[in-house]
PDB file of N, CA and C in Angstrom:
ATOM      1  N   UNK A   1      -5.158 -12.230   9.231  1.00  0.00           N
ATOM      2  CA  UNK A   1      -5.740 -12.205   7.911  1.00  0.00           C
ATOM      3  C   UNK A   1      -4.636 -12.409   6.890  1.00  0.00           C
ATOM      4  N   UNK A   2      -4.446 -13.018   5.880  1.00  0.00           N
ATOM      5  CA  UNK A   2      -3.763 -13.809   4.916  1.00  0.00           C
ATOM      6  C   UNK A   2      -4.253 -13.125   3.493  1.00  0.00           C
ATOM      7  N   UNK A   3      -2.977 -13.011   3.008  1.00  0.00           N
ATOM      8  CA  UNK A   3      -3.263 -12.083   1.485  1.00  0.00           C
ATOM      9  C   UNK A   3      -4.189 -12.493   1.006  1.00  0.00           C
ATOM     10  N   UNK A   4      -4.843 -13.339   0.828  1.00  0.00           N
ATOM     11  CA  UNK A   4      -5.892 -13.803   0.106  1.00  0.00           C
ATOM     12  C   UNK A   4      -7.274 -13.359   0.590  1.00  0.00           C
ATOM     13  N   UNK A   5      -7.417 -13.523   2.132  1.00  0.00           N
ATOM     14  CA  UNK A   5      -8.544 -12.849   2.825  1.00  0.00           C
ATOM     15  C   UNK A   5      -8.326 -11.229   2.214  1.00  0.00           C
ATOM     16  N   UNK A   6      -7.696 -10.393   2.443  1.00  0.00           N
ATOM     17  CA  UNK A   6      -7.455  -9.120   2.155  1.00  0.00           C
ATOM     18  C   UNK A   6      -7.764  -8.809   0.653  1.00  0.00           C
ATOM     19  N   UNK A   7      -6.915  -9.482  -0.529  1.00  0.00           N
ATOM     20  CA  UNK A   7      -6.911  -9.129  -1.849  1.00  0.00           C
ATOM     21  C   UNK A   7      -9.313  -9.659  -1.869  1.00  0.00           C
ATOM     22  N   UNK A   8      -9.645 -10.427  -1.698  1.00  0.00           N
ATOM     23  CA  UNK A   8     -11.030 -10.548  -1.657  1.00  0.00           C
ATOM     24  C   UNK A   8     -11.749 -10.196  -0.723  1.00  0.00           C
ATOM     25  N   UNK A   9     -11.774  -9.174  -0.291  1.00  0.00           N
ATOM     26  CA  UNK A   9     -12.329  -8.086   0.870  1.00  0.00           C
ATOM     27  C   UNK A   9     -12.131  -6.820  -0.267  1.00  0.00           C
ATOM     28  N   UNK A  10     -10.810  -6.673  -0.898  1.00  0.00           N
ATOM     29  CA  UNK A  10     -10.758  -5.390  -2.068  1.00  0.00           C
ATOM     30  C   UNK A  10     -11.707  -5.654  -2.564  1.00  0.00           C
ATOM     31  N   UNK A  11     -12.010  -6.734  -3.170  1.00  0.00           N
ATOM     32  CA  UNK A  11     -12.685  -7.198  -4.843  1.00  0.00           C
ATOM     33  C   UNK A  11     -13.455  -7.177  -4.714  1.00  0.00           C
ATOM     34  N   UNK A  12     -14.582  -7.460  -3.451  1.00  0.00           N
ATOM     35  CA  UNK A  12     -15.791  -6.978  -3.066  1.00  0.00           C
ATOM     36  C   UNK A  12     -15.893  -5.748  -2.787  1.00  0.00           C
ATOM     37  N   UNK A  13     -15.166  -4.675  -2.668  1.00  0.00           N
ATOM     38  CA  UNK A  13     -15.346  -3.773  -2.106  1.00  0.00           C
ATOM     39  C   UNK A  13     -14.830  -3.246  -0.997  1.00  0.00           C
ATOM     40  N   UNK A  14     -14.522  -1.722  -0.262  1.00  0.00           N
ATOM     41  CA  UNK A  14     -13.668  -1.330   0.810  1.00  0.00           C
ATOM     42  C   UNK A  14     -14.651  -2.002   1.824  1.00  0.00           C
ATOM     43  N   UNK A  15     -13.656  -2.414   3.204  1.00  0.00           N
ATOM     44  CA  UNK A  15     -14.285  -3.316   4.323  1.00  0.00           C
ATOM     45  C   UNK A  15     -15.325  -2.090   5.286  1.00  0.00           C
ATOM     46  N   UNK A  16     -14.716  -0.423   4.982  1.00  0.00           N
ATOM     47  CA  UNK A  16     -15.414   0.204   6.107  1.00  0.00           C
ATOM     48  C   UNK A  16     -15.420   1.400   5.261  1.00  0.00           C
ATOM     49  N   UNK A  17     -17.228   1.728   5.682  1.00  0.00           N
ATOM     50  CA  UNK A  17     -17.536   3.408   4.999  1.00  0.00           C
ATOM     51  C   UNK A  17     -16.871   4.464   5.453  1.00  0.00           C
ATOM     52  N   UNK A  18     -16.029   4.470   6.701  1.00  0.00           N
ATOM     53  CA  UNK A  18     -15.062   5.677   7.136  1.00  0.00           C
ATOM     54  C   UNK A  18     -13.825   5.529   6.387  1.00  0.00           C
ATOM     55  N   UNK A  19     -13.601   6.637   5.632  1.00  0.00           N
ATOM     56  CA  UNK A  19     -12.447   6.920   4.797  1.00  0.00           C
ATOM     57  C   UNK A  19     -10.957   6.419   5.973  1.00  0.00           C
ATOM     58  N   UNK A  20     -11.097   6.945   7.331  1.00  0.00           N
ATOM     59  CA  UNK A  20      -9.965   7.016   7.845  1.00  0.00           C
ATOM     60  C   UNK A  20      -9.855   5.821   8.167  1.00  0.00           C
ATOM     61  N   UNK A  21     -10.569   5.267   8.453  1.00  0.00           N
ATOM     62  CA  UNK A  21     -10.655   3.332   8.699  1.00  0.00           C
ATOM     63  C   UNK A  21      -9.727   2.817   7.426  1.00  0.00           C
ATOM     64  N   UNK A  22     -10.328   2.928   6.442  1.00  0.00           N
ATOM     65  CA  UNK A  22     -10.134   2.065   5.111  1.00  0.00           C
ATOM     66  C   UNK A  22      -8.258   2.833   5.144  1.00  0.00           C
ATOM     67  N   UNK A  23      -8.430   3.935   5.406  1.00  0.00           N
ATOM     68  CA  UNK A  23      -6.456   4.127   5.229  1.00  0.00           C
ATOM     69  C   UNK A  23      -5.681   3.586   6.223  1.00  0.00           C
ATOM     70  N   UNK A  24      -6.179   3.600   7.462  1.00  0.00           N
ATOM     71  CA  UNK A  24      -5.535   2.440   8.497  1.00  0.00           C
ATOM     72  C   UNK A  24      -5.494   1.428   8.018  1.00  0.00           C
ATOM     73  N   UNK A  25      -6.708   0.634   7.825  1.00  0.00           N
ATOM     74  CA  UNK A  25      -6.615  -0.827   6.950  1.00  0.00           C
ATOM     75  C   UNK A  25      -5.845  -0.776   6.219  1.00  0.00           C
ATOM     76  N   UNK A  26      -5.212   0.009   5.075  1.00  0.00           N
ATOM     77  CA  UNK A  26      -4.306  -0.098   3.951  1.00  0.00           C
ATOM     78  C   UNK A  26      -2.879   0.436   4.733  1.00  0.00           C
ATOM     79  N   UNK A  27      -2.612   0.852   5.362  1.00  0.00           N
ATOM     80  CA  UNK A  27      -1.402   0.535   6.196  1.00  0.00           C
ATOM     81  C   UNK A  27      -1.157  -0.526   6.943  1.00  0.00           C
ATOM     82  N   UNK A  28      -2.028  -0.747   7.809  1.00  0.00           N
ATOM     83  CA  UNK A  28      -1.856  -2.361   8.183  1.00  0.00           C
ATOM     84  C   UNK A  28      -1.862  -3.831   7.110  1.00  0.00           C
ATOM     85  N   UNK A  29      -2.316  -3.015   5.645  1.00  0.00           N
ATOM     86  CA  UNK A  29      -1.468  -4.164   4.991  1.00  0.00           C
ATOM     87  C   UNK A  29      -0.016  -3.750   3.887  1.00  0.00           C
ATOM     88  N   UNK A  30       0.039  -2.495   4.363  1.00  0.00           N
ATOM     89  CA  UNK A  30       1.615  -2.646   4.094  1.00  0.00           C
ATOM     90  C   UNK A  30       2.430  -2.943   4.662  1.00  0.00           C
ATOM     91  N   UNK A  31       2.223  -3.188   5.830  1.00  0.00           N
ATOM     92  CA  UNK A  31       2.639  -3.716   6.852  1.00  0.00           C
ATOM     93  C   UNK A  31       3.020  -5.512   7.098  1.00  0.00           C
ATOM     94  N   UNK A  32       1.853  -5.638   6.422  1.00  0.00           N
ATOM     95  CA  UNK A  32       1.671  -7.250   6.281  1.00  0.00           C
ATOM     96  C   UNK A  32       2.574  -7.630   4.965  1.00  0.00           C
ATOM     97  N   UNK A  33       2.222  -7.042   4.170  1.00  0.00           N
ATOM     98  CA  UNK A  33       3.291  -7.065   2.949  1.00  0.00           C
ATOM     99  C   UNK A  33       4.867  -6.892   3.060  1.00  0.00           C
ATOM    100  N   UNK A  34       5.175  -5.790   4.134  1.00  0.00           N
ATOM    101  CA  UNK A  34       6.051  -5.732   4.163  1.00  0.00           C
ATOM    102  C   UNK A  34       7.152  -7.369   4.879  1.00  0.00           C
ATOM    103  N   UNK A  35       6.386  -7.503   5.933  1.00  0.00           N
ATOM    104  CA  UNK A  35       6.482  -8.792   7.055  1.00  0.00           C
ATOM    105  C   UNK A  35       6.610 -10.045   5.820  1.00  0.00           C
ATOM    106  N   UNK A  36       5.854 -10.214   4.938  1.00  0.00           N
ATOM    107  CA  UNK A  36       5.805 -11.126   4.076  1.00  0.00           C
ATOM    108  C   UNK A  36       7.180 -11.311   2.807  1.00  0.00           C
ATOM    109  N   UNK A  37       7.466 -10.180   2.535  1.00  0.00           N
ATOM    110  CA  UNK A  37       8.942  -9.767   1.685  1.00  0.00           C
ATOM    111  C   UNK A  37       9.765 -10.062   2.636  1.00  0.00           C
ATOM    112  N   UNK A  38       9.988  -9.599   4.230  1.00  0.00           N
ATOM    113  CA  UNK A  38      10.876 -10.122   4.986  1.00  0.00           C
ATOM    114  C   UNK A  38      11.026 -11.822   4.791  1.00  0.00           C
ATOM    115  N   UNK A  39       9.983 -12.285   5.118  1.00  0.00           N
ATOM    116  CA  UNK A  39       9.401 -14.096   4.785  1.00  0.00           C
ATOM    117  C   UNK A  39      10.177 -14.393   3.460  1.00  0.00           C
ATOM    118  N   UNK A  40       9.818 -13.936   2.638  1.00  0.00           N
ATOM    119  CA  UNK A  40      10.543 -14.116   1.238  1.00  0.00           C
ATOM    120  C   UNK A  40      11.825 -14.364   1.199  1.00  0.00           C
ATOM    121  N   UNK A  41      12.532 -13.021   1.749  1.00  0.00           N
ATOM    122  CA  UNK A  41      14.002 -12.536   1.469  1.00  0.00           C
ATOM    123  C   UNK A  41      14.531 -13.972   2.082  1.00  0.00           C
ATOM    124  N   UNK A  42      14.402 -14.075   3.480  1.00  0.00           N
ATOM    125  CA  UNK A  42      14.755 -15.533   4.426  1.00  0.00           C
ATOM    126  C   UNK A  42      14.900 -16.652   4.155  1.00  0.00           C
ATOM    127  N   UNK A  43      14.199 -16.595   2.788  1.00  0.00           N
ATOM    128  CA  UNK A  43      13.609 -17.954   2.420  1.00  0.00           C
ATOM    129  C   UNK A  43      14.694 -18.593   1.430  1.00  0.00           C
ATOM    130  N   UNK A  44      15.766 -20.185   1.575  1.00  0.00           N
ATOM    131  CA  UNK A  44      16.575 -20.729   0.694  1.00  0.00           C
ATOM    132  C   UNK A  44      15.738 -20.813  -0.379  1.00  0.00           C
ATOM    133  N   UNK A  45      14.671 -21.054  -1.048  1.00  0.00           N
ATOM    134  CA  UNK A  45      14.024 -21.255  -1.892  1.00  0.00           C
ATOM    135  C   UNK A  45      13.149 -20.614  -2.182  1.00  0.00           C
ATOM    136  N   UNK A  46      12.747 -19.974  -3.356  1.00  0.00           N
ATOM    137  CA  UNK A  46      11.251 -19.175  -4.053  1.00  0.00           C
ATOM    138  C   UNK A  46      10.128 -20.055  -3.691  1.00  0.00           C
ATOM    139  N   UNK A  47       9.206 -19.150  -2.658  1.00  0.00           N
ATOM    140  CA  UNK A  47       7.673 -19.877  -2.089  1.00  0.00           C
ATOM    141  C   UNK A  47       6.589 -18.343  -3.515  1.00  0.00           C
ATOM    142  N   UNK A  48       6.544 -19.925  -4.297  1.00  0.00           N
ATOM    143  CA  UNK A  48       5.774 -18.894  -5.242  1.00  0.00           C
ATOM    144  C   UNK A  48       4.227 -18.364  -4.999  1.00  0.00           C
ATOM    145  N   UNK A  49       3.251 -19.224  -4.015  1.00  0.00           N
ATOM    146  CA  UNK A  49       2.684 -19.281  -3.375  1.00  0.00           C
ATOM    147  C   UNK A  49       2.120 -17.797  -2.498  1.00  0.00           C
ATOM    148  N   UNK A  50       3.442 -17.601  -1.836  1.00  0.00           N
ATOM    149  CA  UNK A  50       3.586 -16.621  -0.992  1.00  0.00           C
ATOM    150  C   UNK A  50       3.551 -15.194  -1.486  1.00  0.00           C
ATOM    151  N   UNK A  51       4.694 -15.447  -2.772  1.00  0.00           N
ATOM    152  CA  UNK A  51       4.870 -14.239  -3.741  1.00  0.00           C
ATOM    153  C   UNK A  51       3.375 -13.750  -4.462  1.00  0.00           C
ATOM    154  N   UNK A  52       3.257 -14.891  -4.701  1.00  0.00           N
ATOM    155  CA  UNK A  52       1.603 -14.357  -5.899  1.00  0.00           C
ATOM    156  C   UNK A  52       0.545 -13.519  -4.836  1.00  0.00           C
ATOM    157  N   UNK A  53       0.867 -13.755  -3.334  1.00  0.00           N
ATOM    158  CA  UNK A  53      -0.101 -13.461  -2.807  1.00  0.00           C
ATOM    159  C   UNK A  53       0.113 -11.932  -2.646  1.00  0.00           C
ATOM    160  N   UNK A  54       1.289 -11.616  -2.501  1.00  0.00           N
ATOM    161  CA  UNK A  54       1.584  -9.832  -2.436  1.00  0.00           C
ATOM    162  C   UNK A  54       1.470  -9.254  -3.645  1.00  0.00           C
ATOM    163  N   UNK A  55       1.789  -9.945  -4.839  1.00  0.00           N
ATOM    164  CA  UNK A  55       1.572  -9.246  -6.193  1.00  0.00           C
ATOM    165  C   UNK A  55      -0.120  -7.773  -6.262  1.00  0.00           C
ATOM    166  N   UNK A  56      -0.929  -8.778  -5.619  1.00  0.00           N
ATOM    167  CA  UNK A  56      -2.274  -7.694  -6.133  1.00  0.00           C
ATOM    168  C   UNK A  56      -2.024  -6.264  -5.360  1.00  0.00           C
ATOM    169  N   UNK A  57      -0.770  -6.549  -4.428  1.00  0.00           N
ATOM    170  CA  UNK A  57      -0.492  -5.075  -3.595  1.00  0.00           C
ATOM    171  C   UNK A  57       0.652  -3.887  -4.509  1.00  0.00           C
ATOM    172  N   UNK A  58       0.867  -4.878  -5.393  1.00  0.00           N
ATOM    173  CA  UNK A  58       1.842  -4.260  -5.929  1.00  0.00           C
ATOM    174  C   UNK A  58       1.354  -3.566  -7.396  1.00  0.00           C
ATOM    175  N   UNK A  59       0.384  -4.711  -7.928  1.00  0.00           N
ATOM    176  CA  UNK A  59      -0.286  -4.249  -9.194  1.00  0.00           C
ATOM    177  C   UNK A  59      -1.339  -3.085  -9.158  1.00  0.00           C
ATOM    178  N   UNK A  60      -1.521  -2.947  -7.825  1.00  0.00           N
ATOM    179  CA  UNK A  60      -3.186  -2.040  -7.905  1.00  0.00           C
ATOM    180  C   UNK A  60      -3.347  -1.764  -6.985  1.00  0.00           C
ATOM    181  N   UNK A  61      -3.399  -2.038  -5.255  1.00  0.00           N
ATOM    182  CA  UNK A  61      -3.869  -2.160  -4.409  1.00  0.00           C
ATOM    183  C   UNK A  61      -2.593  -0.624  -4.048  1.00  0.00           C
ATOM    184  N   UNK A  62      -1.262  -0.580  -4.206  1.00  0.00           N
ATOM    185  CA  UNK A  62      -0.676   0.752  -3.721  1.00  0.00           C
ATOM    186  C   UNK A  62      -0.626   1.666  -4.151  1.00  0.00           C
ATOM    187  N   UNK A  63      -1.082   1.867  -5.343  1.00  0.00           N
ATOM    188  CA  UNK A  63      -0.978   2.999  -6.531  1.00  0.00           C
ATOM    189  C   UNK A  63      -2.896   3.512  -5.713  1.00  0.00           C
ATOM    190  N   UNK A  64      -3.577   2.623  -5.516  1.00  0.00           N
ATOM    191  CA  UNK A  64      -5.106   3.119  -5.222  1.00  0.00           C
ATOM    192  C   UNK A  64      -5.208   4.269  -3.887  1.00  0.00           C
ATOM    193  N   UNK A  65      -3.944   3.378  -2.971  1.00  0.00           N
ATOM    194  CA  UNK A  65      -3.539   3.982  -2.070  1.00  0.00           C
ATOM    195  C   UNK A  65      -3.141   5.159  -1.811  1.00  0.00           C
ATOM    196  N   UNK A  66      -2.298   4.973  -2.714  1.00  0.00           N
ATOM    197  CA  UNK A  66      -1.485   6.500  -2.918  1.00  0.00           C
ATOM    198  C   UNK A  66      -2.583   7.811  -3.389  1.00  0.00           C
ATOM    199  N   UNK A  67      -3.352   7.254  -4.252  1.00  0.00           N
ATOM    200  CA  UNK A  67      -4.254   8.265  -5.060  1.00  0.00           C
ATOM    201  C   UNK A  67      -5.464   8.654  -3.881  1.00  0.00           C
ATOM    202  N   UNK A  68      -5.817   7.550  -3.002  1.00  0.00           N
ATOM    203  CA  UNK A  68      -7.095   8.061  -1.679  1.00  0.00           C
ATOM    204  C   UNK A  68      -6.008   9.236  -0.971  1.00  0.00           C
ATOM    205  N   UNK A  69      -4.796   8.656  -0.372  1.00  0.00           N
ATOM    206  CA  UNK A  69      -4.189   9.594   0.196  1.00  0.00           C
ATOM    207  C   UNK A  69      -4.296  11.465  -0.386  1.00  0.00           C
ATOM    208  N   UNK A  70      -3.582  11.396  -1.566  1.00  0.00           N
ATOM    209  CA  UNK A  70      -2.915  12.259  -2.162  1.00  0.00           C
ATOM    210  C   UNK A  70      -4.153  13.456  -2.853  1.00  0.00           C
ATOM    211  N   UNK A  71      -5.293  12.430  -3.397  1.00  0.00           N
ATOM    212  CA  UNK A  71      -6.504  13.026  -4.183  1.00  0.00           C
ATOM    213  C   UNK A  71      -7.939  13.347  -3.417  1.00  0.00           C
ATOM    214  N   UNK A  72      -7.732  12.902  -2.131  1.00  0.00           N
ATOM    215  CA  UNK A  72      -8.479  12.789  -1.276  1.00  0.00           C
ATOM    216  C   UNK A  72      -8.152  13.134   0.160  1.00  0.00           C
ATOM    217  N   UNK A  73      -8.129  12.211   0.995  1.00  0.00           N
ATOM    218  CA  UNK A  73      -7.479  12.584   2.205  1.00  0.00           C
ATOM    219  C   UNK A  73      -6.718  14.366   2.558  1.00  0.00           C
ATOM    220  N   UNK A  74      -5.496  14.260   1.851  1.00  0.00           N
ATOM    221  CA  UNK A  74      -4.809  15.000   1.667  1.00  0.00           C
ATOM    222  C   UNK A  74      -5.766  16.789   1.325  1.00  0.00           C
ATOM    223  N   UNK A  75      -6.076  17.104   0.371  1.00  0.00           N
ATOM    224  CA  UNK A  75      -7.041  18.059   0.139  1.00  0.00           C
ATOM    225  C   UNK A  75      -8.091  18.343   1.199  1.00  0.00           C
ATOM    226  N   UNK A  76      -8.944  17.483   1.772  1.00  0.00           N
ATOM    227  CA  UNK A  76      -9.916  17.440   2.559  1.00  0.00           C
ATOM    228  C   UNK A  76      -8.541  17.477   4.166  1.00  0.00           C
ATOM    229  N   UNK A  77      -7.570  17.450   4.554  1.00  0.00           N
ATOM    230  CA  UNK A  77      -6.898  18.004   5.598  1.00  0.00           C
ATOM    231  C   UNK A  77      -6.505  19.274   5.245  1.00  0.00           C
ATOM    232  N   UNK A  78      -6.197  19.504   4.163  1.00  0.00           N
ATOM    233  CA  UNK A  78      -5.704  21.036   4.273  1.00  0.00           C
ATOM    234  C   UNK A  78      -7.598  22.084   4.085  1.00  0.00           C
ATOM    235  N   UNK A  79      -8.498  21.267   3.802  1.00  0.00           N
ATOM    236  CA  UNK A  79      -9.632  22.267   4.038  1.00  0.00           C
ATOM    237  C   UNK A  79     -10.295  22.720   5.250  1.00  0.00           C
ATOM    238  N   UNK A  80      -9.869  21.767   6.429  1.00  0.00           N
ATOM    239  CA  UNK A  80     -10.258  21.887   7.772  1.00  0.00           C
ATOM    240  C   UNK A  80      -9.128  21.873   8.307  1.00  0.00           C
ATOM    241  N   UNK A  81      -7.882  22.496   7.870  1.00  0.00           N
ATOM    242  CA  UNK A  81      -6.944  22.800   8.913  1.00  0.00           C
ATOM    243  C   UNK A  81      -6.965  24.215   8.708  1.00  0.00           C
ATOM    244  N   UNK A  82      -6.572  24.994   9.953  1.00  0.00           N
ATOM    245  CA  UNK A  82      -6.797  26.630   9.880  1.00  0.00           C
ATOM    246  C   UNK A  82      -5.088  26.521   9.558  1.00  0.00           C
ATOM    247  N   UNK A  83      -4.692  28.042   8.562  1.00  0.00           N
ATOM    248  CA  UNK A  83      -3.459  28.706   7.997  1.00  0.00           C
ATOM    249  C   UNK A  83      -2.624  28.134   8.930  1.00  0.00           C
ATOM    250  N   UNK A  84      -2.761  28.567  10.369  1.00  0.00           N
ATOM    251  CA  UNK A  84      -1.542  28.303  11.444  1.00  0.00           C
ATOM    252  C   UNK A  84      -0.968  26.776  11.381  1.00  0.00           C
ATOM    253  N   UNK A  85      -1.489  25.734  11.153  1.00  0.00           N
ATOM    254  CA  UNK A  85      -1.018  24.389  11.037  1.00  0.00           C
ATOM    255  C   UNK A  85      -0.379  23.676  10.069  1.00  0.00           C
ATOM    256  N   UNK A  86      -0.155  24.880   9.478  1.00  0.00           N
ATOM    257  CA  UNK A  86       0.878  24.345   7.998  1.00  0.00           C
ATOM    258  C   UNK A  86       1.108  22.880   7.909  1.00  0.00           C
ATOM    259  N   UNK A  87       0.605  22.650   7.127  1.00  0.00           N
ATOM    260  CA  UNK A  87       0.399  21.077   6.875  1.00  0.00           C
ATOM    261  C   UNK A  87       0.856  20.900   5.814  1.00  0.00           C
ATOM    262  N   UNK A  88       1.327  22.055   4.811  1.00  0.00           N
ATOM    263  CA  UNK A  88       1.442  22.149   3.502  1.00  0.00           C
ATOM    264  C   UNK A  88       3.387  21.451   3.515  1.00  0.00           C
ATOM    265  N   UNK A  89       3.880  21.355   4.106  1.00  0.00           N
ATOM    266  CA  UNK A  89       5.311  21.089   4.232  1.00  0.00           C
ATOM    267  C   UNK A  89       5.338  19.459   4.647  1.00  0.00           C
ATOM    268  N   UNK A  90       4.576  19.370   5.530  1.00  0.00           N
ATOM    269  CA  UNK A  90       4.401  17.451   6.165  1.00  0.00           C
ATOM    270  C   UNK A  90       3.982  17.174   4.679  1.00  0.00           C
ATOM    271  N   UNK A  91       2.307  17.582   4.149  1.00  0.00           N
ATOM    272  CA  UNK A  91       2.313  16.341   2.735  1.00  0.00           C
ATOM    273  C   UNK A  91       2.987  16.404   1.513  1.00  0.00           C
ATOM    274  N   UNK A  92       3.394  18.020   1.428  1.00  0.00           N
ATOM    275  CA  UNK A  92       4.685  17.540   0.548  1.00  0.00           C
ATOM    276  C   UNK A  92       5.502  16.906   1.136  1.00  0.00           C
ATOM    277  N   UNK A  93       6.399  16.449   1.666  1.00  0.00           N
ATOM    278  CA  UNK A  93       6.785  15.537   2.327  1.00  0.00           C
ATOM    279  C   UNK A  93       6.441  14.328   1.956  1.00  0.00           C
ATOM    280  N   UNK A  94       5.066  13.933   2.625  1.00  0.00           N
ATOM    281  CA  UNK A  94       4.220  12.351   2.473  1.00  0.00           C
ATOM    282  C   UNK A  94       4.230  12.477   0.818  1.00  0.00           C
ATOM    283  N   UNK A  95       3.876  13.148   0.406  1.00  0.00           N
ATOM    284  CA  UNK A  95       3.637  13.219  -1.438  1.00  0.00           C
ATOM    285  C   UNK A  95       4.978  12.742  -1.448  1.00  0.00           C
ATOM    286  N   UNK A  96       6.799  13.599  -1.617  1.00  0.00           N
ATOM    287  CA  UNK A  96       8.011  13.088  -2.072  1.00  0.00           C
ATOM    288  C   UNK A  96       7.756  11.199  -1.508  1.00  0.00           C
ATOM    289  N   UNK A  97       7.240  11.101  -0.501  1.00  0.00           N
ATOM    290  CA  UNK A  97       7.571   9.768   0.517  1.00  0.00           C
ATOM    291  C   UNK A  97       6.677   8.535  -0.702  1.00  0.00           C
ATOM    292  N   UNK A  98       5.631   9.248  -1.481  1.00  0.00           N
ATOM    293  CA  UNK A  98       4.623   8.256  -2.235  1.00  0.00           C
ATOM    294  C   UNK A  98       5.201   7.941  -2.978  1.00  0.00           C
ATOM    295  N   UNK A  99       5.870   8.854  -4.212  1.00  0.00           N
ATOM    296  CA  UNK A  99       6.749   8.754  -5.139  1.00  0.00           C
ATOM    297  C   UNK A  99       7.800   7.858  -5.320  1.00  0.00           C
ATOM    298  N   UNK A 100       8.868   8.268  -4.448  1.00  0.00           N
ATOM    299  CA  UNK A 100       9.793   7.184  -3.612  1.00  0.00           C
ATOM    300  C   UNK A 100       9.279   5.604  -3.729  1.00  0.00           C
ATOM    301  N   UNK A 101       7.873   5.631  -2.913  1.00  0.00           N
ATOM    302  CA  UNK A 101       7.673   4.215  -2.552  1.00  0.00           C
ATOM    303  C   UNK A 101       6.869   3.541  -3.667  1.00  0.00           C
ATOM    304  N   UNK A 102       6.556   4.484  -4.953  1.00  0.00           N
ATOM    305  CA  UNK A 102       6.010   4.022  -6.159  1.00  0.00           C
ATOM    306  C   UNK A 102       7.193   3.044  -7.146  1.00  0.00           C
ATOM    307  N   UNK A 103       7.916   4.220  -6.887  1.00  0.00           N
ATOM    308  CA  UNK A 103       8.946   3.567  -7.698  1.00  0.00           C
ATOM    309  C   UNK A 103       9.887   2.992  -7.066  1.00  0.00           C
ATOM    310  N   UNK A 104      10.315   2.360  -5.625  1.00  0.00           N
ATOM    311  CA  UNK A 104      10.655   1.461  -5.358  1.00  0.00           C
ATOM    312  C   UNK A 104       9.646   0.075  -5.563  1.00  0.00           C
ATOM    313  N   UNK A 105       8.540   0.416  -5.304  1.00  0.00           N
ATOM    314  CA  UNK A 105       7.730  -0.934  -5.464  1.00  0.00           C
ATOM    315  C   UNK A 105       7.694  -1.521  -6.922  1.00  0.00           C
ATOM    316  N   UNK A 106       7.705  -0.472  -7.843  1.00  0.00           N
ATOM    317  CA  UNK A 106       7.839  -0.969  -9.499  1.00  0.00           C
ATOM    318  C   UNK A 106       9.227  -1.989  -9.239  1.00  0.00           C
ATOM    319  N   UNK A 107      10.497  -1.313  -9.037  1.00  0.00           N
ATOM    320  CA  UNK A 107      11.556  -2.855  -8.578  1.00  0.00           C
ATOM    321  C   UNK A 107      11.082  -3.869  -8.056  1.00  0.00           C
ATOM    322  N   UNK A 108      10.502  -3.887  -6.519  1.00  0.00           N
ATOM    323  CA  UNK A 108      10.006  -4.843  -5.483  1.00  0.00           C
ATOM    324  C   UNK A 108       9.567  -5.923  -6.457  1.00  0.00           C
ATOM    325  N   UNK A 109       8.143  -5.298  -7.471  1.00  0.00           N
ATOM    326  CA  UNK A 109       7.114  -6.016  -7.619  1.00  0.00           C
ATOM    327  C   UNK A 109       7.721  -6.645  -8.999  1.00  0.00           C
ATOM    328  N   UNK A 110       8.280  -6.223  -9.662  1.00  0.00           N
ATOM    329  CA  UNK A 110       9.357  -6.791 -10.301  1.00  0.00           C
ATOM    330  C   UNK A 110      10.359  -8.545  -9.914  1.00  0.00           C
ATOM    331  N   UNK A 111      11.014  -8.176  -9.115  1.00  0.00           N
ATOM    332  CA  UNK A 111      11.823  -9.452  -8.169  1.00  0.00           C
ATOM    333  C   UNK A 111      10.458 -10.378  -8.161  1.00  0.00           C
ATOM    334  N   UNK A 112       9.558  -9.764  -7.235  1.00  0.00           N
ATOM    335  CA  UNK A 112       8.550 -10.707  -6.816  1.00  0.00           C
ATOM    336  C   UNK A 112       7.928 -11.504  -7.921  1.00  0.00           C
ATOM    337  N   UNK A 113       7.574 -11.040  -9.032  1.00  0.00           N
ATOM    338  CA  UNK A 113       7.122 -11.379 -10.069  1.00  0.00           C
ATOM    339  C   UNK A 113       7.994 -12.560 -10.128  1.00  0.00           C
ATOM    340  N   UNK A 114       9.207 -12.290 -10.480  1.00  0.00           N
ATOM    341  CA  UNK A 114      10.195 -13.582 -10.636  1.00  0.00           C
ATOM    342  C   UNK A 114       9.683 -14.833 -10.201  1.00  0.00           C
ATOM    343  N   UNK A 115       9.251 -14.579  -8.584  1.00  0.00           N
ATOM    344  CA  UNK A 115       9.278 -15.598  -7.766  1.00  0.00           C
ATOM    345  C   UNK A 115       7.995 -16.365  -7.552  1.00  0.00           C
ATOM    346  N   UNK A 116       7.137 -15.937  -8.667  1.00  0.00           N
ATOM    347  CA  UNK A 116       5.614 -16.120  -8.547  1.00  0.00           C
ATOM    348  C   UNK A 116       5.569 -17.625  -9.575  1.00  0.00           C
ATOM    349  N   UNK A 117       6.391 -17.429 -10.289  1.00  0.00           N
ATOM    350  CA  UNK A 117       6.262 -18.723 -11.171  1.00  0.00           C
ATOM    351  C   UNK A 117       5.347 -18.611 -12.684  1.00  0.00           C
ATOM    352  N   UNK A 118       4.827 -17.369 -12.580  1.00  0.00           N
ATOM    353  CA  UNK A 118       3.968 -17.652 -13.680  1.00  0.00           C
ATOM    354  C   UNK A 118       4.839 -16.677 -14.860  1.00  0.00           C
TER     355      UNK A 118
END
């Protein structure tokens, strides 16, 4: 599947009514994103093409992410985990890990912008 299939699968709407589906799906395209910045970096020349296509991950699509995780997900694990499974130390954790990857991506998506042409 090709940024473009993905960014219009968002725009219609999430692909699957299971919450835990739709957060797999959004890791498997950071994943793809990520693979694609590798593509980039490699590249003697700016494929602006390529760039525009990760932009909608950067403008909207990881910040949405972060917020299902953090505002959702996250709350609803610590309500069905019993006291003994302290979970409270892992998502702070994943929470410092969102932050981090917020504001590295504000740089990322930055560069990329460059390379988009517009």
């Amino acid at each position: 599947m090709g940024p473009q299939d993905h960014n219009a699968r968002h725009r219609r709407g999430r692909s699957s009514d299971d919450p835990l589906d739709q957060i797999s799906q959004e890791h498997l395209r950071q994943r793809e994103v990520c693979a694609i910045l590798d593509k980039l970096a490699a590249l003697d020349r700016p494929d602006p093409g390529l760039a525009a296509g990760v932009l909608p991950h950067f403008d909207t699509l990881l910040a949405r992410h972060v917020h299902d995780e953090e505002d959702d997900l996250f709350p609803l694990l610590l309500r069905r985990s019993d006291p003994g499974d302290d979970l409270n130390d892992t998502l702070d954790r994943l929470a410092r890990s969102h932050s981090e990857s917020l504001e590295l991506a504000g740089r990322v998506r930055g560069i990329v912008r460059s390379l988009d042409g517009s």
